[in-house]
PDB file of N, CA and C in Angstrom:
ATOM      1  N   UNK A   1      -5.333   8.532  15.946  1.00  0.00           N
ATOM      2  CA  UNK A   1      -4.065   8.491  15.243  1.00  0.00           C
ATOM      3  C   UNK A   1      -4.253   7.683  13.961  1.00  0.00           C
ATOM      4  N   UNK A   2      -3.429   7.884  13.143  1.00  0.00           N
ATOM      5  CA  UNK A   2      -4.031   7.770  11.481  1.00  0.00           C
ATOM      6  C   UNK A   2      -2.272   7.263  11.356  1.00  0.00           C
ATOM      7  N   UNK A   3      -1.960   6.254  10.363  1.00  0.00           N
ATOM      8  CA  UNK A   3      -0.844   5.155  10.496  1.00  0.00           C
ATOM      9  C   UNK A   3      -0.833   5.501   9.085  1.00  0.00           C
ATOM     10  N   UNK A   4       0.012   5.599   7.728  1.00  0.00           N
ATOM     11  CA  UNK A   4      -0.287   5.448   6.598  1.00  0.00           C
ATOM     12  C   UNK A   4       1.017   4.820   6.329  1.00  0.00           C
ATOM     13  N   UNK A   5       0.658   3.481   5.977  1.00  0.00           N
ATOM     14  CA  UNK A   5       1.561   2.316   5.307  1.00  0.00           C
ATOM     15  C   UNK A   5       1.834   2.226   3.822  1.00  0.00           C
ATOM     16  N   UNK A   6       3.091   1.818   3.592  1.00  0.00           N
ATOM     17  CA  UNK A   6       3.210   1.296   1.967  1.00  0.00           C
ATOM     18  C   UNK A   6       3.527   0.265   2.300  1.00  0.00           C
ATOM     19  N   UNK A   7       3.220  -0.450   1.137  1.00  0.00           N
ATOM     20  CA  UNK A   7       2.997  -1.960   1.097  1.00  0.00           C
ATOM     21  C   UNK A   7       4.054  -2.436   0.049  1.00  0.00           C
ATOM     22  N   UNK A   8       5.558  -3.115  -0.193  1.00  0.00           N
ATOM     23  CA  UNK A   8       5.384  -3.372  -1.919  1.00  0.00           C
ATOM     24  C   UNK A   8       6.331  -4.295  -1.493  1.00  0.00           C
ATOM     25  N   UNK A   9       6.762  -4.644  -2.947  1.00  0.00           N
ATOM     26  CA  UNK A   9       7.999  -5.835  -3.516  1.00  0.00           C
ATOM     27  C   UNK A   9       7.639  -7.370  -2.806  1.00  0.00           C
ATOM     28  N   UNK A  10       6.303  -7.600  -3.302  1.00  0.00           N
ATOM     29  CA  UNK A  10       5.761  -8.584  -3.668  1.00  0.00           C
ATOM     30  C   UNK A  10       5.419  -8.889  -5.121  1.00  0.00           C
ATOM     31  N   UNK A  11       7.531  -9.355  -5.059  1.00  0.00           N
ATOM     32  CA  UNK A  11       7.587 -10.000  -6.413  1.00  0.00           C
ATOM     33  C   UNK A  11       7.075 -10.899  -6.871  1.00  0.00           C
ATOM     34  N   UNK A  12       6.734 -11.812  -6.260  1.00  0.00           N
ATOM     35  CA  UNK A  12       5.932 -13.351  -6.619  1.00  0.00           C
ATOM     36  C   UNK A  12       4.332 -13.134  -7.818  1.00  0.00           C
ATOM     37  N   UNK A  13       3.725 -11.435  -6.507  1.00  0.00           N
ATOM     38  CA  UNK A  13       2.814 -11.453  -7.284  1.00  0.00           C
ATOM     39  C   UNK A  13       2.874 -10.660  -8.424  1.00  0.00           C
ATOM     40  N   UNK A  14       3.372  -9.504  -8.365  1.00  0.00           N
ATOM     41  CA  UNK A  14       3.921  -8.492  -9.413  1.00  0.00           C
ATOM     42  C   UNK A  14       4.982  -7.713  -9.111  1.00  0.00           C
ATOM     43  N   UNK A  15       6.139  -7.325  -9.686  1.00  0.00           N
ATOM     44  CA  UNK A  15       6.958  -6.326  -9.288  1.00  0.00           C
ATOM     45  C   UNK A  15       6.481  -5.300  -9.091  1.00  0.00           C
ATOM     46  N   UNK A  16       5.463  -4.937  -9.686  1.00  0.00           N
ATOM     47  CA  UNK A  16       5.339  -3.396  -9.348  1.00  0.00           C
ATOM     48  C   UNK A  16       4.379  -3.214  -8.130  1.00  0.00           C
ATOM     49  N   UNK A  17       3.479  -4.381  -7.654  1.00  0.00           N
ATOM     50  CA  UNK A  17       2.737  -4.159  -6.483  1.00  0.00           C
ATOM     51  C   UNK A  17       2.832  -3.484  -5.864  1.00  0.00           C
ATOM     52  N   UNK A  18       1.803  -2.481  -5.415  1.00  0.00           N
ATOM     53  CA  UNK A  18       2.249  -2.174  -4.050  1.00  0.00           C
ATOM     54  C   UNK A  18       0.813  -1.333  -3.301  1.00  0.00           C
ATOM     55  N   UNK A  19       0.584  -1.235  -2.278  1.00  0.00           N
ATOM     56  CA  UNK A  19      -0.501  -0.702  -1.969  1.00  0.00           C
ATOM     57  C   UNK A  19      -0.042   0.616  -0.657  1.00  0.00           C
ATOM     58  N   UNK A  20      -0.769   1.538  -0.420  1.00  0.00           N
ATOM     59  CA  UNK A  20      -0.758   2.626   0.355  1.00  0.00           C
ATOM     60  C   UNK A  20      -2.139   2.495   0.826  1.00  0.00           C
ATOM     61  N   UNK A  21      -2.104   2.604   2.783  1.00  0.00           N
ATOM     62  CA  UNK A  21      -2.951   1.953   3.557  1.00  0.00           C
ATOM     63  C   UNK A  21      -2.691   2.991   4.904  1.00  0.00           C
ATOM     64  N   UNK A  22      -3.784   3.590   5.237  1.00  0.00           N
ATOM     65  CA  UNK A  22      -4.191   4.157   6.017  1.00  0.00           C
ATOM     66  C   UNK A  22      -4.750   3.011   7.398  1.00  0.00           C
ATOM     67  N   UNK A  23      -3.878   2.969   8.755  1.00  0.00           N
ATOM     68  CA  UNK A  23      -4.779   2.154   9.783  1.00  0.00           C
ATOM     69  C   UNK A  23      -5.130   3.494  10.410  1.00  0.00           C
ATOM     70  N   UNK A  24      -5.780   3.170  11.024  1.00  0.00           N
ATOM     71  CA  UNK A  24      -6.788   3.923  11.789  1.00  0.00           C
ATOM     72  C   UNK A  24      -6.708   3.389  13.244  1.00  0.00           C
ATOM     73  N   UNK A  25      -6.040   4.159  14.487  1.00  0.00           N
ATOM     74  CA  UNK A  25      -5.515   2.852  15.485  1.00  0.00           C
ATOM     75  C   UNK A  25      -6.387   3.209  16.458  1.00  0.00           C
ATOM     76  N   UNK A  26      -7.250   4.259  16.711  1.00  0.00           N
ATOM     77  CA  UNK A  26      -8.074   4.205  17.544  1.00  0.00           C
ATOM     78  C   UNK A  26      -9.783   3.402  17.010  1.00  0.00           C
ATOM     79  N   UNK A  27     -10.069   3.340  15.930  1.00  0.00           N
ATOM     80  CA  UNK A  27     -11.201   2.218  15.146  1.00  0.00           C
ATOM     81  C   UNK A  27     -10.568   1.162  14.984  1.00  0.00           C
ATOM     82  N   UNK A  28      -9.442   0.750  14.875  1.00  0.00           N
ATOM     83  CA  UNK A  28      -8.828  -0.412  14.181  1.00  0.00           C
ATOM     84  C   UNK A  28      -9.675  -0.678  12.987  1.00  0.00           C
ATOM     85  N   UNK A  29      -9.470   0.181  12.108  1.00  0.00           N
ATOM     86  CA  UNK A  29      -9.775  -0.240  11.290  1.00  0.00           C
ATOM     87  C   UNK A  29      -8.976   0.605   9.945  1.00  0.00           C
ATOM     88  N   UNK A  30      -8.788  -0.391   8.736  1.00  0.00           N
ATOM     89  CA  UNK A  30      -7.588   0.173   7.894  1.00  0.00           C
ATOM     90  C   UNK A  30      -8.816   0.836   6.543  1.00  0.00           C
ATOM     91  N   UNK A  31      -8.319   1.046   5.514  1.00  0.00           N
ATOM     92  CA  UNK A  31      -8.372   1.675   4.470  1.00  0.00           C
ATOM     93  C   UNK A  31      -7.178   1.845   3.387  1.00  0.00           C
ATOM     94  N   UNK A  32      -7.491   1.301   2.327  1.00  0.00           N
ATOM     95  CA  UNK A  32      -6.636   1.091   0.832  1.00  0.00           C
ATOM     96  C   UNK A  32      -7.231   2.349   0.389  1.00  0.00           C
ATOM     97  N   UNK A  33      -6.050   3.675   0.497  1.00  0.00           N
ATOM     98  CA  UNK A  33      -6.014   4.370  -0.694  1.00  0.00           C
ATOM     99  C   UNK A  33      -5.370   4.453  -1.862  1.00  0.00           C
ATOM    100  N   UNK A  34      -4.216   3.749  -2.403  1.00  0.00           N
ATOM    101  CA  UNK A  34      -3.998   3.339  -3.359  1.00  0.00           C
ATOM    102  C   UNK A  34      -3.439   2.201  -3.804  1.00  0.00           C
ATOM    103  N   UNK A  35      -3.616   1.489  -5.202  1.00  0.00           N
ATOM    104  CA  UNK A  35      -2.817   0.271  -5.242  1.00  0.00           C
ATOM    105  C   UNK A  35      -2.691  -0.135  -6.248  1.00  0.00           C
ATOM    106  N   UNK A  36      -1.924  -1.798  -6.699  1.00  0.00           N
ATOM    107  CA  UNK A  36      -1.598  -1.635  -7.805  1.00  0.00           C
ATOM    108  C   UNK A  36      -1.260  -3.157  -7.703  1.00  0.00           C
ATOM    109  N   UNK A  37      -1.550  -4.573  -8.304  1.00  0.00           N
ATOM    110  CA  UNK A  37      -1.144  -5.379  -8.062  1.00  0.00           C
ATOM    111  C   UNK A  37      -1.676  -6.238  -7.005  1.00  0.00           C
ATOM    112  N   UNK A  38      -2.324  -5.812  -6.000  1.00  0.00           N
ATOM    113  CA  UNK A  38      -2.364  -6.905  -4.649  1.00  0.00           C
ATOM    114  C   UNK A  38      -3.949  -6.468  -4.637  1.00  0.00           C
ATOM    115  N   UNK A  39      -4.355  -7.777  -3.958  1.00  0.00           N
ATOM    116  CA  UNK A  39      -5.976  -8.193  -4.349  1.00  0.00           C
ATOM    117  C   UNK A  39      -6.319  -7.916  -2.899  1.00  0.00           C
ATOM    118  N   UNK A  40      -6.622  -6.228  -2.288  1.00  0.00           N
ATOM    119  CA  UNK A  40      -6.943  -5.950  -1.264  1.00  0.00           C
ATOM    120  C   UNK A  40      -8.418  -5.166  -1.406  1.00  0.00           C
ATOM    121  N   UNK A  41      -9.092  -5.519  -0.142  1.00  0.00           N
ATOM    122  CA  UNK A  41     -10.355  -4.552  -0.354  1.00  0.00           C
ATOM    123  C   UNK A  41      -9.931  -2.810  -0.355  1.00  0.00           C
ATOM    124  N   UNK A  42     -11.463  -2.492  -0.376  1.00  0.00           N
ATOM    125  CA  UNK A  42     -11.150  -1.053   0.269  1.00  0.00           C
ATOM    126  C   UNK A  42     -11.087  -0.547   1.718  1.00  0.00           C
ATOM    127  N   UNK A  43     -11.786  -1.624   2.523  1.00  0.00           N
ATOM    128  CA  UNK A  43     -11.363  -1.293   3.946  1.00  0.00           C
ATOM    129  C   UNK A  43     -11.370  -2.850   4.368  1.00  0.00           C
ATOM    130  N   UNK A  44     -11.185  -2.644   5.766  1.00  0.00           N
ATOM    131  CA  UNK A  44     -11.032  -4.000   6.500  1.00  0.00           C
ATOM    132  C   UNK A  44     -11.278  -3.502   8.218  1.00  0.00           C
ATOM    133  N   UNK A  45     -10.835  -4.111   8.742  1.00  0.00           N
ATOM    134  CA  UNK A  45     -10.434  -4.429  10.594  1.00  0.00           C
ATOM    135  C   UNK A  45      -9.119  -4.921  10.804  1.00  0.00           C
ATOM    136  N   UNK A  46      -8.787  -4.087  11.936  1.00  0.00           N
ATOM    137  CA  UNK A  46      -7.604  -4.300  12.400  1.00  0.00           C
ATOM    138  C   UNK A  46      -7.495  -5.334  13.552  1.00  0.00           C
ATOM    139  N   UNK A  47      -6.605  -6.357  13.792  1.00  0.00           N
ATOM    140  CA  UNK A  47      -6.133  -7.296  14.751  1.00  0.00           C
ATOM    141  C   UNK A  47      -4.948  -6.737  14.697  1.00  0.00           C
ATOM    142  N   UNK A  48      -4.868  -6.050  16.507  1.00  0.00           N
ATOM    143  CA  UNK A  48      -3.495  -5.982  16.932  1.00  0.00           C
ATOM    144  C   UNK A  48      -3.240  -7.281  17.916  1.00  0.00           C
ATOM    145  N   UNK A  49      -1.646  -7.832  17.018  1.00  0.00           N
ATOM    146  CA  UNK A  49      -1.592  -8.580  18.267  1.00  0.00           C
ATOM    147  C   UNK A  49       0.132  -8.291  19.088  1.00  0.00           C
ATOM    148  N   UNK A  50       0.583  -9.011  19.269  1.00  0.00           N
ATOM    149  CA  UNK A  50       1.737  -8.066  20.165  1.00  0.00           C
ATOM    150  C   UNK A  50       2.782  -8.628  19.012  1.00  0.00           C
ATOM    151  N   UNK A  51       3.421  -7.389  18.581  1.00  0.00           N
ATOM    152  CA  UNK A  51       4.604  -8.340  17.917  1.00  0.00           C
ATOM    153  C   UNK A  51       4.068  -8.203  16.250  1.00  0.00           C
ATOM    154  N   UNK A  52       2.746  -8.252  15.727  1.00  0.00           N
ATOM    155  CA  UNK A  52       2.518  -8.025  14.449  1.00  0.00           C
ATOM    156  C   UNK A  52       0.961  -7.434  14.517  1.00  0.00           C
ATOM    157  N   UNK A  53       0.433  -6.797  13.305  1.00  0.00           N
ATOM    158  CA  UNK A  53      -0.632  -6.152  13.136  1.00  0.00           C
ATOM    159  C   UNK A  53      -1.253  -7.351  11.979  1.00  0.00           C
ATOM    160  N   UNK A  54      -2.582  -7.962  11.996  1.00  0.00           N
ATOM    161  CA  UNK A  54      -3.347  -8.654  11.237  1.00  0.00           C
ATOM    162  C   UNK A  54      -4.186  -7.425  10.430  1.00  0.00           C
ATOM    163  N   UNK A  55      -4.190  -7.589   8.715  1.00  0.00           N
ATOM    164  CA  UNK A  55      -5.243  -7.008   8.141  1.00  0.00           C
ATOM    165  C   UNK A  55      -6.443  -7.974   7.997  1.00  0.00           C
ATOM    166  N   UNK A  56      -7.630  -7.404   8.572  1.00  0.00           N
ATOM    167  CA  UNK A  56      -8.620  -8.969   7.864  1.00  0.00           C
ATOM    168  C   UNK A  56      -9.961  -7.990   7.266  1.00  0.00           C
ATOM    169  N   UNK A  57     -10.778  -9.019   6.600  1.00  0.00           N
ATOM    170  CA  UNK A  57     -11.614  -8.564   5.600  1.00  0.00           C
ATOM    171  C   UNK A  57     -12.721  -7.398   6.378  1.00  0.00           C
ATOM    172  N   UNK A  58     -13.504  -6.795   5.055  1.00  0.00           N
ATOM    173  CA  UNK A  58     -14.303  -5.914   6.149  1.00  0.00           C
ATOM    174  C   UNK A  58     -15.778  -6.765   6.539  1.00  0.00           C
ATOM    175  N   UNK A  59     -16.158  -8.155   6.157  1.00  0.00           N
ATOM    176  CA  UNK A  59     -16.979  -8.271   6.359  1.00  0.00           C
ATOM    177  C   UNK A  59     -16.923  -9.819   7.549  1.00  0.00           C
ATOM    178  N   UNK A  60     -16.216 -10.641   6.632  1.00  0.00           N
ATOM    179  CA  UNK A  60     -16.175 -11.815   7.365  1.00  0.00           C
ATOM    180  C   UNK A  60     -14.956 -12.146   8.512  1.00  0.00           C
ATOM    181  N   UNK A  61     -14.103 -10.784   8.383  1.00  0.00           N
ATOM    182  CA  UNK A  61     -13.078 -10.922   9.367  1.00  0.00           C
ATOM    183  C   UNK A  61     -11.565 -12.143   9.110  1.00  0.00           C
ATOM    184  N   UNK A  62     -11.687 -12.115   7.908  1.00  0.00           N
ATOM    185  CA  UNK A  62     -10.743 -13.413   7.453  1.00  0.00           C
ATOM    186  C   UNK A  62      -9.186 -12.547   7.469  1.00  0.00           C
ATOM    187  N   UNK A  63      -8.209 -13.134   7.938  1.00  0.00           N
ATOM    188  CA  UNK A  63      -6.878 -12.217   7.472  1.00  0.00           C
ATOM    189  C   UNK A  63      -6.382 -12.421   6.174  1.00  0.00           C
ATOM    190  N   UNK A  64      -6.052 -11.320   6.105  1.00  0.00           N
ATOM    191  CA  UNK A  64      -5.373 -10.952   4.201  1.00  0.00           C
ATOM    192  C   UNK A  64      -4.010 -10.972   3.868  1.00  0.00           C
ATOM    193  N   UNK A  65      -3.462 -10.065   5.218  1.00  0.00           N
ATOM    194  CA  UNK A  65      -2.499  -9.913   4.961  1.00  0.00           C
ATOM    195  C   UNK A  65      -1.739  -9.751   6.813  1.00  0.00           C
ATOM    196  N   UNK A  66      -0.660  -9.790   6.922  1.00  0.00           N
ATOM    197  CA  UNK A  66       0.066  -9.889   8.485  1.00  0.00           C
ATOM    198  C   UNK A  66       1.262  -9.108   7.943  1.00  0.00           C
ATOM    199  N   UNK A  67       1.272  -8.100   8.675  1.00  0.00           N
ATOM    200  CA  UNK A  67       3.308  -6.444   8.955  1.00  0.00           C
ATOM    201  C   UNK A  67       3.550  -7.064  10.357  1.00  0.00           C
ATOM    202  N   UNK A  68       4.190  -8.207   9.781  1.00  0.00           N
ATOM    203  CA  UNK A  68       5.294  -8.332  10.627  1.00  0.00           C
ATOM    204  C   UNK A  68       6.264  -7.405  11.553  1.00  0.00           C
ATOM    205  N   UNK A  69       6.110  -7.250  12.879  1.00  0.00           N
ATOM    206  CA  UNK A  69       6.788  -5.826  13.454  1.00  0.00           C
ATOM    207  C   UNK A  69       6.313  -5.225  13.892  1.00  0.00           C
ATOM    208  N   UNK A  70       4.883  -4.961  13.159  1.00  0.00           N
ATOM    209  CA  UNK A  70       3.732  -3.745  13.475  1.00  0.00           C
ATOM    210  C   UNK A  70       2.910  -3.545  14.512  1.00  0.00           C
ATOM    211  N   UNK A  71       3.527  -3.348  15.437  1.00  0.00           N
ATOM    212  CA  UNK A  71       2.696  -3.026  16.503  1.00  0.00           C
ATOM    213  C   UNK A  71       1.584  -1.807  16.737  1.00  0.00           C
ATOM    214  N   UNK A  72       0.534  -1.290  16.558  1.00  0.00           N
ATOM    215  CA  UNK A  72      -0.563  -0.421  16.571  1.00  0.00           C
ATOM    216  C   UNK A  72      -0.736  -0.128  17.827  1.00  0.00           C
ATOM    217  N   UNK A  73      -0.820  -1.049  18.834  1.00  0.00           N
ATOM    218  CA  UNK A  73      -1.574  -0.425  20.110  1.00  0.00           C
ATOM    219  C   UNK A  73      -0.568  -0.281  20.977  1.00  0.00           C
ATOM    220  N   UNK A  74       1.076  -0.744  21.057  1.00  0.00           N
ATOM    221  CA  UNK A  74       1.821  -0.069  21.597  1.00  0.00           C
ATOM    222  C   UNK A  74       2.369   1.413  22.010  1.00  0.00           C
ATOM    223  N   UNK A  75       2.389   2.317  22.722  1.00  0.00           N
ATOM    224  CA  UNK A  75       2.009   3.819  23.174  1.00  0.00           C
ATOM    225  C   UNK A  75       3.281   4.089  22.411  1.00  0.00           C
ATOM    226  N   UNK A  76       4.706   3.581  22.577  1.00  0.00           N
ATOM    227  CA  UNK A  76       5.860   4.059  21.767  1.00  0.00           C
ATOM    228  C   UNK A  76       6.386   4.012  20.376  1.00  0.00           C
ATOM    229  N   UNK A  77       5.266   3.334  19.869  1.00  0.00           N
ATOM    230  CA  UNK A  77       5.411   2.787  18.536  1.00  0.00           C
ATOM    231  C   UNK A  77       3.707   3.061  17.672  1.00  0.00           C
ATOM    232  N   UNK A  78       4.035   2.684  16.385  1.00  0.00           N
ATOM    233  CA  UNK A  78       5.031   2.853  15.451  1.00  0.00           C
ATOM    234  C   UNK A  78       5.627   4.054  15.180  1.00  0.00           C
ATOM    235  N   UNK A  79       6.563   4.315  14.765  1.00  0.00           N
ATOM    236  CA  UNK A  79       7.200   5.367  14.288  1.00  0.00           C
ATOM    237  C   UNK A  79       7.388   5.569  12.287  1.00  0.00           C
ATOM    238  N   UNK A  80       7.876   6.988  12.243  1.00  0.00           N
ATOM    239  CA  UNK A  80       7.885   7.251  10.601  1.00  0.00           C
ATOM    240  C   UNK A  80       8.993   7.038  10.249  1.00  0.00           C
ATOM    241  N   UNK A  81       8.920   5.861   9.203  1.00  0.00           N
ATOM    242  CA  UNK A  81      10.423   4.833   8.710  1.00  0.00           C
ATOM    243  C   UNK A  81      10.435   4.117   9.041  1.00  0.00           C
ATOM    244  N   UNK A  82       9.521   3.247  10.425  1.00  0.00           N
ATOM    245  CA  UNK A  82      10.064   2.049  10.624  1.00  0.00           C
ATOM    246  C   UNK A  82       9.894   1.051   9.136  1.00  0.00           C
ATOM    247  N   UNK A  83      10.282  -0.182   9.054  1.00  0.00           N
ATOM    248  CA  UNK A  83      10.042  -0.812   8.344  1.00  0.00           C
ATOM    249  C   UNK A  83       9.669  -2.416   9.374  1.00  0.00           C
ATOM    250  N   UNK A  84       9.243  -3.607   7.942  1.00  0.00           N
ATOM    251  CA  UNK A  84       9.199  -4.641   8.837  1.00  0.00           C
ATOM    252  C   UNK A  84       8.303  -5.528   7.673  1.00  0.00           C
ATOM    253  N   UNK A  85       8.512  -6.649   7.515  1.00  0.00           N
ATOM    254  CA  UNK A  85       8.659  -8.064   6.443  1.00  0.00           C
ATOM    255  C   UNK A  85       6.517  -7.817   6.450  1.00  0.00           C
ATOM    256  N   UNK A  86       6.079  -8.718   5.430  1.00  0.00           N
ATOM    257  CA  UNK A  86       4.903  -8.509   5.329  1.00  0.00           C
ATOM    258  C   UNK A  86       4.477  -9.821   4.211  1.00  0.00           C
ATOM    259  N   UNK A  87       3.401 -10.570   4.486  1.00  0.00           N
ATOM    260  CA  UNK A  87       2.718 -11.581   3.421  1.00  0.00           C
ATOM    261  C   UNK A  87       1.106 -11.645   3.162  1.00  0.00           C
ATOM    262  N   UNK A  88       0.854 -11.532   2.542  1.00  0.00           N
ATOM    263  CA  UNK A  88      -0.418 -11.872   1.910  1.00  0.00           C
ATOM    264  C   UNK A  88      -0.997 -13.762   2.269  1.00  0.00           C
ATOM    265  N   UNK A  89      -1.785 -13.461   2.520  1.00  0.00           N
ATOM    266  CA  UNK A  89      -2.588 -14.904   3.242  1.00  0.00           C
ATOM    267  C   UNK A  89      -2.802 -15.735   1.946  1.00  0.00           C
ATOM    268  N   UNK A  90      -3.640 -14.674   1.165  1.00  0.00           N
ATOM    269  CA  UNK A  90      -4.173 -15.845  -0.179  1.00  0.00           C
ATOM    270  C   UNK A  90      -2.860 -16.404  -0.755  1.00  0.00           C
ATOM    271  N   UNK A  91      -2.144 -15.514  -1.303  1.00  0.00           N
ATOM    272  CA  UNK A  91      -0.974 -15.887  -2.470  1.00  0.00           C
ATOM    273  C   UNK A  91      -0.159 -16.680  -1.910  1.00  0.00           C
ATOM    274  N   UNK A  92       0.390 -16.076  -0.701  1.00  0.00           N
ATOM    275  CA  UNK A  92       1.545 -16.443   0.393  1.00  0.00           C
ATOM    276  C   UNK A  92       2.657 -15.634  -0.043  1.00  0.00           C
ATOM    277  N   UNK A  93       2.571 -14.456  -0.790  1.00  0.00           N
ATOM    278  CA  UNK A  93       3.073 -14.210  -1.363  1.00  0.00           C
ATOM    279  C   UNK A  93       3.977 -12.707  -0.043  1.00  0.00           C
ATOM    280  N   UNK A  94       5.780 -12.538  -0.385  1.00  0.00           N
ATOM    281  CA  UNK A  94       6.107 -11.845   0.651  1.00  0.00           C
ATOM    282  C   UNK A  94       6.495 -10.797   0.146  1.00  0.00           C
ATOM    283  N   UNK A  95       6.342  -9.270   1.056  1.00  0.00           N
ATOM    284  CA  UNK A  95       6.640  -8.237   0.999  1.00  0.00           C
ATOM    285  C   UNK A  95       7.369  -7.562   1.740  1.00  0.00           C
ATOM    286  N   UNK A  96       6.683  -6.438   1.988  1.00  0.00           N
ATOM    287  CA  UNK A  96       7.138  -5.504   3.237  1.00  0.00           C
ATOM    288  C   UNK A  96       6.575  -4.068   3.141  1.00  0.00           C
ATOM    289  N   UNK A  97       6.748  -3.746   4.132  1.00  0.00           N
ATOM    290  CA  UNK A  97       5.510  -2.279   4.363  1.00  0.00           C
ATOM    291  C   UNK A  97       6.617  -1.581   5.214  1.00  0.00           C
ATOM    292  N   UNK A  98       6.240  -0.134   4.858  1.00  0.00           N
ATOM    293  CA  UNK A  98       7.306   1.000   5.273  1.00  0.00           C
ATOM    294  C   UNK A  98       6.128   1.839   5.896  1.00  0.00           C
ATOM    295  N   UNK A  99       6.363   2.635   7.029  1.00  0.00           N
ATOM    296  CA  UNK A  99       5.390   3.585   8.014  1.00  0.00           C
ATOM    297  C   UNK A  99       5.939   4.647   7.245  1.00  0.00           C
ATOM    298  N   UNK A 100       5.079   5.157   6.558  1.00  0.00           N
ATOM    299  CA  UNK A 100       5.363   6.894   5.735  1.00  0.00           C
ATOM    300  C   UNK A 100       5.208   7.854   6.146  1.00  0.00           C
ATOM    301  N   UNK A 101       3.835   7.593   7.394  1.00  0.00           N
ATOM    302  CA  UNK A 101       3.569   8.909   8.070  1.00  0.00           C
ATOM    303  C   UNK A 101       2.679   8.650   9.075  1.00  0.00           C
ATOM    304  N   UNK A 102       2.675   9.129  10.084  1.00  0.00           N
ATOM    305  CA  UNK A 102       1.413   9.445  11.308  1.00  0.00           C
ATOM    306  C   UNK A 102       0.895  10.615  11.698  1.00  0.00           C
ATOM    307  N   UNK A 103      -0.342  10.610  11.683  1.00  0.00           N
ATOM    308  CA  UNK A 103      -0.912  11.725  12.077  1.00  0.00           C
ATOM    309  C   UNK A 103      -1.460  11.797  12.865  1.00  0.00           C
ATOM    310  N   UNK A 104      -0.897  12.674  14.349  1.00  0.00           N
ATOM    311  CA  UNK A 104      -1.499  12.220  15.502  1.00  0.00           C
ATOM    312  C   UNK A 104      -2.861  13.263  15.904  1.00  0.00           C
ATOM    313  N   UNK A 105      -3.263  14.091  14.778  1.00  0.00           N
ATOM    314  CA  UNK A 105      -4.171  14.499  14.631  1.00  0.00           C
ATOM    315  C   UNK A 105      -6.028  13.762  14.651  1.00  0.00           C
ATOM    316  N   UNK A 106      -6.752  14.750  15.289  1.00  0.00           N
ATOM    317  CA  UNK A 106      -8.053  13.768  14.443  1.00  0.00           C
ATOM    318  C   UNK A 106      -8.677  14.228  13.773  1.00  0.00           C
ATOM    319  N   UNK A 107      -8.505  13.717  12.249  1.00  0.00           N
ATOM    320  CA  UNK A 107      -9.722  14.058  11.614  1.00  0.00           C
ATOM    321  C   UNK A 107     -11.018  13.419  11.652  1.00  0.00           C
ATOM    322  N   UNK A 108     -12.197  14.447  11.156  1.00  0.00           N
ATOM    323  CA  UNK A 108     -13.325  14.120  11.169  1.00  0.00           C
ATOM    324  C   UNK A 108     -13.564  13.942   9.649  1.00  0.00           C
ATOM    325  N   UNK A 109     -14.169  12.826   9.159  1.00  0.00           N
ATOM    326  CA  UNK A 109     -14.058  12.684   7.677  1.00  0.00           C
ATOM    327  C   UNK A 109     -15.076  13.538   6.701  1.00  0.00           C
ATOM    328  N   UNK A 110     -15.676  14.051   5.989  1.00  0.00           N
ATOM    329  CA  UNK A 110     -16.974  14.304   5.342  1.00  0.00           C
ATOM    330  C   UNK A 110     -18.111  13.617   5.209  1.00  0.00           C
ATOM    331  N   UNK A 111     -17.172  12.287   4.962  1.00  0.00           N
ATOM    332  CA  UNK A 111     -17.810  11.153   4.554  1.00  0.00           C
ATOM    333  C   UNK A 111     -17.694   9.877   4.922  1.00  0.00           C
ATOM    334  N   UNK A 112     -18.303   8.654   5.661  1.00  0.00           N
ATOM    335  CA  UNK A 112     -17.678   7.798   6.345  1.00  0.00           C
ATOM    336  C   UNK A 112     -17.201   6.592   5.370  1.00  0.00           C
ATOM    337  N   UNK A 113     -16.339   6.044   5.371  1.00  0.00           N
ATOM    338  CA  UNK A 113     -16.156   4.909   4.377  1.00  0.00           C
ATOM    339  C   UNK A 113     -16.477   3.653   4.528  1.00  0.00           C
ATOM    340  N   UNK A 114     -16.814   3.582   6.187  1.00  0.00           N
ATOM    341  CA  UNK A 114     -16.892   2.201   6.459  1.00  0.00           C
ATOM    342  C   UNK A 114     -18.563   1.626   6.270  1.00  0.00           C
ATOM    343  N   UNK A 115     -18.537   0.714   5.372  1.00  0.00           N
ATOM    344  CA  UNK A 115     -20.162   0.463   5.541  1.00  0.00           C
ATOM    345  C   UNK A 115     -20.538   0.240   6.804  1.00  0.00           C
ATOM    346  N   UNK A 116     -20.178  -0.363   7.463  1.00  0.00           N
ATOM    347  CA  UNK A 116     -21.339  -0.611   8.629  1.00  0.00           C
ATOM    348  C   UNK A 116     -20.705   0.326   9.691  1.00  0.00           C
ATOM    349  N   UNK A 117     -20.625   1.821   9.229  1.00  0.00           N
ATOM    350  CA  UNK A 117     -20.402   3.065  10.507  1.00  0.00           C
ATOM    351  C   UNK A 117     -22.148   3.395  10.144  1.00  0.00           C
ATOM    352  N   UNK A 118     -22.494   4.371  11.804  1.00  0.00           N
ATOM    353  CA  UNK A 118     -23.761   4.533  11.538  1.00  0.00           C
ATOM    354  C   UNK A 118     -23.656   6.231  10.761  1.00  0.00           C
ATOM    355  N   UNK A 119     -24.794   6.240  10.077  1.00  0.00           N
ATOM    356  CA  UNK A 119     -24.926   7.706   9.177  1.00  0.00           C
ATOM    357  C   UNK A 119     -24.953   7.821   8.255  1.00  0.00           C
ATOM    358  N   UNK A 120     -24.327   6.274   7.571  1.00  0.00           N
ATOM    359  CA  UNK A 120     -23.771   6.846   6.047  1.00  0.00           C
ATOM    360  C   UNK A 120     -25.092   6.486   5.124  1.00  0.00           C
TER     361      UNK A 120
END
């Protein structure tokens, strides 16, 4: 299942911020496909914990950012529209992230994005 988040109105750091984020809930692991404003990698690891979803780095595992609400490994959730409060670790800076879409499909990619998947 494939999660695709928007991220924005993290005014502190820019008004126009905002990022669009693919989790990935069976890898736990996310992906930034677009953005604008917020100092995110291109992928990371997912920490589900009950009650909120942790973004952390793709290498050293540090958190970046915490979606408040976001539950990933719950079977009834998330749903398309939920919403739910959101901050950035470095800045401290606060947002919020909207669920745009799920795809309970699986794709197989062309290409793997994650450096340390095996193949690439």
């Amino acid at each position: 299942m494939r999660i695709t988040v928007h991220l924005s109105t993290f005014d502190e750091t820019n008004p126009c911020a905002y990022a669009i984020l693919w989790i990935d809930r069976d890898t736990l692991r996310w992906s930034r496909e677009s953005h604008f404003g917020l100092d995110l990698p291109e992928w990371g690891v997912v920490r589900a914990l009950p009650g909120t979803t942790l973004l952390n780095g793709p290498h050293d595992g540090a958190p970046l950012c915490e979606l408040d609400g976001l539950d990933v490994v719950e079977d009834t959730g998330p749903f398309e529209g939920e919403t739910g409060g959101a901050h950035l670790y470095r800045t401290k800076a606060r947002g919020h992230w909207h669920v745009q879409c799920i795809d309970e499909d699986l794709a197989i990619p062309e290409h793997g994005l994650f450096a340390d998947d095996e193949g690439i």
